[in-house]
Protein backbone atom coordinates (compact mmCIF):
# COMPACT_ATOMS: atom_id res chain seq x y z
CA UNK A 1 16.01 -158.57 153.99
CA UNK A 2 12.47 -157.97 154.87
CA UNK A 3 12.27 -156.37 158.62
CA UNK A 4 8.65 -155.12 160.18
CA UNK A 5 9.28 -152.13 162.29
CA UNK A 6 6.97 -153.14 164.74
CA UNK A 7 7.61 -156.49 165.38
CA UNK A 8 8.59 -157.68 168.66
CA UNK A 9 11.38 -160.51 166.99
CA UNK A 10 12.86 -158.17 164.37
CA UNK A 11 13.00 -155.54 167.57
CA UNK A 12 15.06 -158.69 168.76
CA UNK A 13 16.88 -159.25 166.26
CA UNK A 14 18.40 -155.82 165.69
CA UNK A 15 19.37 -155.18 169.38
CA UNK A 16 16.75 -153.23 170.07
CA UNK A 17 15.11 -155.46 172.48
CA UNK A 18 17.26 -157.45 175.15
CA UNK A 19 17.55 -161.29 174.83
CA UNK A 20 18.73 -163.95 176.14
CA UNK A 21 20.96 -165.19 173.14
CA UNK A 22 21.24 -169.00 172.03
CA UNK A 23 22.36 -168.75 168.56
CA UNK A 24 23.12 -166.07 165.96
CA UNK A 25 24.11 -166.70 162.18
CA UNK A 26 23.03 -164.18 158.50
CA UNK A 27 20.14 -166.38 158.59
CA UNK A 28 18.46 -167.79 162.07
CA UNK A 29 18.56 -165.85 165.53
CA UNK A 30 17.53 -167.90 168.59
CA UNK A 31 17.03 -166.83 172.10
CA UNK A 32 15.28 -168.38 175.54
CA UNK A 33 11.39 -167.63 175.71
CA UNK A 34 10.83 -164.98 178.57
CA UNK A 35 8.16 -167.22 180.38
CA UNK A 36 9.38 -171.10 179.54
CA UNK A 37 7.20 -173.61 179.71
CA UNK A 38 9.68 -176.48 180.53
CA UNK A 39 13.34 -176.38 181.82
CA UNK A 40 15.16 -175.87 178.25
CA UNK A 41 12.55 -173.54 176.02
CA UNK A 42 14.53 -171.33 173.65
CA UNK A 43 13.31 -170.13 170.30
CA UNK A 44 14.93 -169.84 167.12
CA UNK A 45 13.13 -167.58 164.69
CA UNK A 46 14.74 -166.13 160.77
CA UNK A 47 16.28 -162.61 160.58
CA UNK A 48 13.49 -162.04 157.81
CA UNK A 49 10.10 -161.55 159.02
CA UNK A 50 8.00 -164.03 157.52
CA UNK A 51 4.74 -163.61 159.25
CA UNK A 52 3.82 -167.26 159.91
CA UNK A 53 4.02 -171.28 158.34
CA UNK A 54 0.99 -169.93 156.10
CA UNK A 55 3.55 -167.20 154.45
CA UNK A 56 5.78 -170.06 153.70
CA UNK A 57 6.85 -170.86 150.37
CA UNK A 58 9.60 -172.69 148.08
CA UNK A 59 11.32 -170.19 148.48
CA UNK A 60 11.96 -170.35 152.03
CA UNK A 61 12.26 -174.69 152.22
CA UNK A 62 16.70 -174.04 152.82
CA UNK A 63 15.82 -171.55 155.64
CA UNK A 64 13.29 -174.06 157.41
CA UNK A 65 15.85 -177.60 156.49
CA UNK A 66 18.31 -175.32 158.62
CA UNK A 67 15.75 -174.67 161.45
CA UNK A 68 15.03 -177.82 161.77
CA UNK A 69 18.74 -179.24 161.37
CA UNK A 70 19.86 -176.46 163.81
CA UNK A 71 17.48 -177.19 166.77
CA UNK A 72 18.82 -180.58 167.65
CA UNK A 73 22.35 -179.16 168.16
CA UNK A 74 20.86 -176.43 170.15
CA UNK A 75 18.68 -178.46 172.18
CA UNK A 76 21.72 -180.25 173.44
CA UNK A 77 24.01 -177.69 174.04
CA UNK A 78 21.21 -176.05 176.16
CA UNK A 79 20.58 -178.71 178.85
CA UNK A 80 17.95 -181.23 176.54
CA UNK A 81 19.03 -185.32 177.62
CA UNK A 82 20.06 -186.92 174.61
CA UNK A 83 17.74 -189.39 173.01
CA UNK A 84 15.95 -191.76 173.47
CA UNK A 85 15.36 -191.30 176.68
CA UNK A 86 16.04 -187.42 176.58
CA UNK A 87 14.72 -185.68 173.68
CA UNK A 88 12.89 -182.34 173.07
CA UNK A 89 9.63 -180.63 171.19
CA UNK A 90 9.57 -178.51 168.28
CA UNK A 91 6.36 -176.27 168.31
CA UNK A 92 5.27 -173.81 165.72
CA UNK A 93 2.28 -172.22 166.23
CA UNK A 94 0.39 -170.55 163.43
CA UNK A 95 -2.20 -167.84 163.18
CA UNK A 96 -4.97 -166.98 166.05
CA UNK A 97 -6.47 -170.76 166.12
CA UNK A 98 -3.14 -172.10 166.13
CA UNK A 99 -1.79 -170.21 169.28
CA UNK A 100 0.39 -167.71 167.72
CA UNK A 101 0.80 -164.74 169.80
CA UNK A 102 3.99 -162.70 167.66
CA UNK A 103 3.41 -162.53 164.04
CA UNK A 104 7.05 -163.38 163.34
CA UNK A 105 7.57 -167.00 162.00
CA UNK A 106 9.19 -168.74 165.26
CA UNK A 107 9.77 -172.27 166.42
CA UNK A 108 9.97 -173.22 170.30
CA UNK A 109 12.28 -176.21 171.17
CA UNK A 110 11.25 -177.37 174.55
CA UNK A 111 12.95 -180.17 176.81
CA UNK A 112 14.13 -181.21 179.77
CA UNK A 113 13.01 -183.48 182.87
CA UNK A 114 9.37 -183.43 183.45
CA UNK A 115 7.12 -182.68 184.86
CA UNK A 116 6.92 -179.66 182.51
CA UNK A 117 4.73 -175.69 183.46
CA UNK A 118 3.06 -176.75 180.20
CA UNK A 119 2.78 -178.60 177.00
């Protein structure tokens, strides 16, 4: 598995760095964001570091399906109203123009009651 030693998220991921802890499997690791933007705002990021979206490839399509499938479930169990009228956002910022701040792919699930800090 591919690890950067100076990434914040693989820091993170390995215990190095303390977290807040949603979610751990051998694949996905998924934690609250340390400055949330709305009442629920975790993040669920891949034990490998894959830089960003634009370092995505085939090869990676069952890791993202089980982001994606995973973040409903997680979104609920964290405090997220079911929908319709409940619901969530799934954000993925990528590169400078695109708001990404960590070089680590990551995706923020955000919900709750609004009005919300941001977004």
């Amino acid at each position: 598995m591919s690890v950067d030693a100076n990434c914040i998220f693989c820091k993170i991921v390995a215990g190095q760095i303390p977290s807040r802890k949603v979610f751990e499997d051998e694949d996905l690791f998924a934690f609250h964001d340390i400055a949330p933007w709305a009442p629920v705002h975790f993040l669920i990021i891949p034990k490998l570091h894959i830089p960003s979206m634009a370092h995505v490839g085939p090869e990676h399509a069952s890791l993202l399906g089980k982001i994606m499938t995973l973040a409903p479930k997680l979104a609920l169990e964290q405090g997220c109203n079911p929908y319709p009228q409940g619901g969530f956002r799934i954000v993925t910022n990528t590169g400078a123009e695109g708001g990404q701040e960590v070089h680590h792919l990551h995706v923020h699930v955000m919900g709750g009651p609004r009005p919300w800090l941001r977004g």
